[in-house]
Protein backbone atom coordinates (compact mmCIF):
# COMPACT_ATOMS: atom_id res chain seq x y z
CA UNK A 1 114.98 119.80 94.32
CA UNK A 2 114.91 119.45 98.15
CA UNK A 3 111.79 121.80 99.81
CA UNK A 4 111.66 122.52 103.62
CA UNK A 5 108.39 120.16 103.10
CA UNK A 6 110.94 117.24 102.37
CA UNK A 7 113.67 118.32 105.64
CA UNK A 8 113.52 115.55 108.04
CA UNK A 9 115.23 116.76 111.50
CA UNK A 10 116.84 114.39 112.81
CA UNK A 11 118.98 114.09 116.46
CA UNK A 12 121.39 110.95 117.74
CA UNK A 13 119.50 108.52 120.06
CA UNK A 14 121.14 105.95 121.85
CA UNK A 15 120.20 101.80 120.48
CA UNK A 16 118.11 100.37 122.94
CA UNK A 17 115.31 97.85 124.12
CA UNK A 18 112.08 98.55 123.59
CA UNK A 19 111.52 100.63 127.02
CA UNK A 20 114.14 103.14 125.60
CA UNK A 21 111.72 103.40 122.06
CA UNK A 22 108.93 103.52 124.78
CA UNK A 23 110.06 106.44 126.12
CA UNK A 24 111.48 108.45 123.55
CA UNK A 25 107.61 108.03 121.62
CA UNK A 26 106.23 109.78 124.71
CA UNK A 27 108.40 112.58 124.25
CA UNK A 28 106.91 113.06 120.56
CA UNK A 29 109.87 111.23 118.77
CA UNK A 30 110.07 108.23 117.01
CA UNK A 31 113.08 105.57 116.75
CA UNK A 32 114.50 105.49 113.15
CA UNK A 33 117.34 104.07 111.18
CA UNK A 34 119.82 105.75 108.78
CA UNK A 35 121.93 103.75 106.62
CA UNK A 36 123.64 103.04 102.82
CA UNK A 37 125.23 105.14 100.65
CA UNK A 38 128.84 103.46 102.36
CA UNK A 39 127.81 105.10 105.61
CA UNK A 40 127.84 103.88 109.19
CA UNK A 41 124.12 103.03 110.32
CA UNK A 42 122.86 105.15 112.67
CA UNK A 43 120.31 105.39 115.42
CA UNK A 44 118.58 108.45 115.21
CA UNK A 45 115.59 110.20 116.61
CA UNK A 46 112.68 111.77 113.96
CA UNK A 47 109.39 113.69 114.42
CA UNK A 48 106.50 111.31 113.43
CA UNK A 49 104.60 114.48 112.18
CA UNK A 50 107.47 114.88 109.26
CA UNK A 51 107.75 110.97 108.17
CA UNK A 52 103.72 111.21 107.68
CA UNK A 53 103.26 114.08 105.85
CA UNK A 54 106.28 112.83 102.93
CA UNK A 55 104.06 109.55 103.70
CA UNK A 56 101.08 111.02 102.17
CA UNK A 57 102.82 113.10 99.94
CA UNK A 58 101.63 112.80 96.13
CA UNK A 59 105.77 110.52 95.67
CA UNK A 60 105.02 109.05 99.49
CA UNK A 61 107.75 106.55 100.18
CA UNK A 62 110.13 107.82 96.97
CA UNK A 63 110.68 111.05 97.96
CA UNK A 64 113.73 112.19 98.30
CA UNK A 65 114.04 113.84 101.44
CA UNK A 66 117.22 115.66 103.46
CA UNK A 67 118.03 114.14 106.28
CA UNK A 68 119.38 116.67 109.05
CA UNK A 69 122.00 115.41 111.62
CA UNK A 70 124.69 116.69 113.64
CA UNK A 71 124.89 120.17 111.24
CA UNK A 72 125.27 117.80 108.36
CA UNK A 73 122.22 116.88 105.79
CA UNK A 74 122.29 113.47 103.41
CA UNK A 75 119.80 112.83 100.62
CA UNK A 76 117.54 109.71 101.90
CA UNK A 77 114.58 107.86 100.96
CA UNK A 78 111.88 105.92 103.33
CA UNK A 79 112.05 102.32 102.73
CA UNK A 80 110.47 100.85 105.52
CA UNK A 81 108.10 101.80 108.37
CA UNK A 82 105.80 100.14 111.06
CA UNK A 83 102.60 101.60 112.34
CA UNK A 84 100.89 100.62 115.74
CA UNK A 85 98.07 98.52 114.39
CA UNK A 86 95.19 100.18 116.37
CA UNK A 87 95.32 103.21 116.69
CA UNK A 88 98.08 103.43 113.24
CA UNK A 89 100.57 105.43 114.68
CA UNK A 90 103.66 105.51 113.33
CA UNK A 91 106.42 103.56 115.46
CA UNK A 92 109.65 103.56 113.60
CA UNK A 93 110.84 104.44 110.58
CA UNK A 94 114.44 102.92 108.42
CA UNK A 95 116.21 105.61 106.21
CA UNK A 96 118.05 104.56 103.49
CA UNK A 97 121.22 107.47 102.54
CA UNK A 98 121.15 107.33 98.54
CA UNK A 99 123.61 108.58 96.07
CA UNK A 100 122.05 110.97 93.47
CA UNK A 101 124.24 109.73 90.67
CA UNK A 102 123.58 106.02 90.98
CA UNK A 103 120.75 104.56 89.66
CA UNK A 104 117.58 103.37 92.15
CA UNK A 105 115.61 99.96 91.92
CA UNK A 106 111.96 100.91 92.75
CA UNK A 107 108.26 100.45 92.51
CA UNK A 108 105.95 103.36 91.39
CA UNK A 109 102.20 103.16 91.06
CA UNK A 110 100.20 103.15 87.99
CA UNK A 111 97.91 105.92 87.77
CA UNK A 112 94.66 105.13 85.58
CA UNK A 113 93.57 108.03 82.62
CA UNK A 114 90.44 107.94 80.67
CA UNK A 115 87.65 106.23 80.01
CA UNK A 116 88.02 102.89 78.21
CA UNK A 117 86.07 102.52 74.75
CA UNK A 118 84.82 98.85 75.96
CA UNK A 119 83.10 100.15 79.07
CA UNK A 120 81.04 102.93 77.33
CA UNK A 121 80.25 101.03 73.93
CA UNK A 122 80.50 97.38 74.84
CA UNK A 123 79.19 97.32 77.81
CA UNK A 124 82.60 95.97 80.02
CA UNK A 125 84.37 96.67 83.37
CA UNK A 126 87.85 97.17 83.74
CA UNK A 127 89.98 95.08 85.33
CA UNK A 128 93.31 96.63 86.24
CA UNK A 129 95.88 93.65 86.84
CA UNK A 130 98.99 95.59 87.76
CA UNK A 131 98.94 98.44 90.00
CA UNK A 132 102.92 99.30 90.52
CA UNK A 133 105.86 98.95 88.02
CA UNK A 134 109.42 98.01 89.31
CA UNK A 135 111.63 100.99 87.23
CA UNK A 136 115.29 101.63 87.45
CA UNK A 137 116.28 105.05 87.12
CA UNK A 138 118.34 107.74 88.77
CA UNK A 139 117.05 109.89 92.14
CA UNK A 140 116.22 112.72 90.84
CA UNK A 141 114.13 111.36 87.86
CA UNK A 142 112.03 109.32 89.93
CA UNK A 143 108.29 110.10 88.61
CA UNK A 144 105.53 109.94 91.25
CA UNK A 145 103.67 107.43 88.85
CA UNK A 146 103.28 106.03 85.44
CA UNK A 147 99.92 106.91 83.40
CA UNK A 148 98.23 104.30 81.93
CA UNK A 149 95.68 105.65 79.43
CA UNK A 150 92.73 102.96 79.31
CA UNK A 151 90.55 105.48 76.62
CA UNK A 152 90.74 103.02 73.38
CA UNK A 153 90.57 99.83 75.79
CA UNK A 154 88.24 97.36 73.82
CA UNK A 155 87.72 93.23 74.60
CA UNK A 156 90.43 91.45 73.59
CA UNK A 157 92.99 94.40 73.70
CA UNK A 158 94.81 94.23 76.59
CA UNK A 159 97.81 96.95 77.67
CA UNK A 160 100.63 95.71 78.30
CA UNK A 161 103.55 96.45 80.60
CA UNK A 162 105.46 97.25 76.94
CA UNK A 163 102.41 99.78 76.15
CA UNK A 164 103.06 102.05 79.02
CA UNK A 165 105.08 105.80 78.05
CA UNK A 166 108.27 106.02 79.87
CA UNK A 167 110.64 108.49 79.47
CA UNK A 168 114.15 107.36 78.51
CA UNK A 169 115.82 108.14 81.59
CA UNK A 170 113.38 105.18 82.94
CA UNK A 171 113.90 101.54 82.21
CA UNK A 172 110.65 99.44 83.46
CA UNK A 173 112.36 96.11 85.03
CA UNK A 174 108.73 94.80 85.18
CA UNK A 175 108.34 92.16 82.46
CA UNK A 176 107.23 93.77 79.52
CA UNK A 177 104.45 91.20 78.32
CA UNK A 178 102.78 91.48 81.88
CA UNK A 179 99.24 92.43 81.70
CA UNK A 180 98.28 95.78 83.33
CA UNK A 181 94.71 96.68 82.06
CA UNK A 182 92.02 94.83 80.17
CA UNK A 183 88.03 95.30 79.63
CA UNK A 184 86.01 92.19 81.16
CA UNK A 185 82.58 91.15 80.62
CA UNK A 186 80.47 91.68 83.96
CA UNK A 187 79.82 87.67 83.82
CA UNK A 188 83.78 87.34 84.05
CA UNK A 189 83.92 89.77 86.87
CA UNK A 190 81.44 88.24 88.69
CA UNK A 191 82.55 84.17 88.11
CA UNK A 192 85.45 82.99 90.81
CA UNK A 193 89.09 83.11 89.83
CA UNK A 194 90.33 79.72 89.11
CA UNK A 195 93.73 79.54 90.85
């Protein structure tokens, strides 16, 4: 499943202060972290340019991407990152190594489908509560989100965590009785939430 798109080059660096990440950003590298999997962390060296563009990829962060170093690759995933906050350049990036026959804790987004019954007919707005579902499932069946079809939404019919479709190879460790979606009245919307 790996594309050249999701190759991340990577070369050793040396751990250092934050004059050594100074310098190595001015040579059009970024400081990064590879770890898990049982493997030695490592300080590494990765091309901003690359980390981005799986960033803002249609998966972003739960991509699976092949990690290139020293002539060897390992499967990876981005778990963390920090941007400048300016100008939002990216300024370092931790890789996680990940095993592609043992199962993943992560969040996905929920991706909103159709146009709910209660805002055409009854006049509503909807109100989407929960916009990413923790799943557990293994790397390779990681979907890029979960569809939530809002088209027979009506007042008083929520959707519920337990409503969403999900393959079996998922399992949603979100609490299924969690609201997700629900139709409002435009006086709701409008009054203050009452912590």
């Amino acid at each position: 499943m790996s594309t050249a798109a999701n190759l991340v080059e990577a070369k050793p660096r040396e751990a250092g202060d934050k004059n050594a990440a100074r310098r190595l950003r001015r040579t059009g590298s970024i400081p990064a972290v590879l770890y898990g999997a049982g493997g030695q962390p490592r300080a590494i060296a990765v091309d901003p340019k690359q980390i981005t563009k799986i960033l803002h990829s249609e998966s972003g962060h739960n991509t699976i991407i092949d990690v290139s170093l020293d002539g060897e690759q390992a499967k990876a995933m981005i778990v963390d990152w920090q941007h400048e906050p300016i100008k939002g350049h990216l300024l370092h990036v931790d890789l996680k190594r990940i095993a592609m026959d043992k199962v993943l804790q992560i969040s996905v987004p929920i991706l909103v489908k159709g146009e709910s019954v209660g805002i055409k007919t009854e006049g509503g707005v909807l109100d989407l509560v929960l916009r990413e579902i923790e799943i557990e499932c293994l790397p390779g069946d990681i979907p890029s989100h979960i569809e939530c079809d809002v088209s027979a939404l009506v007042f008083g019919k929520p959707i519920r965590v337990a409503d969403l479709p999900h393959p079996e190879k998922i399992k949603f460790l979100t609490d299924p009785t969690f609201l997700v979606a629900h139709v409002v009245s435009v006086k709701e919307e409008v009054a203050p939430t009452v912590e």
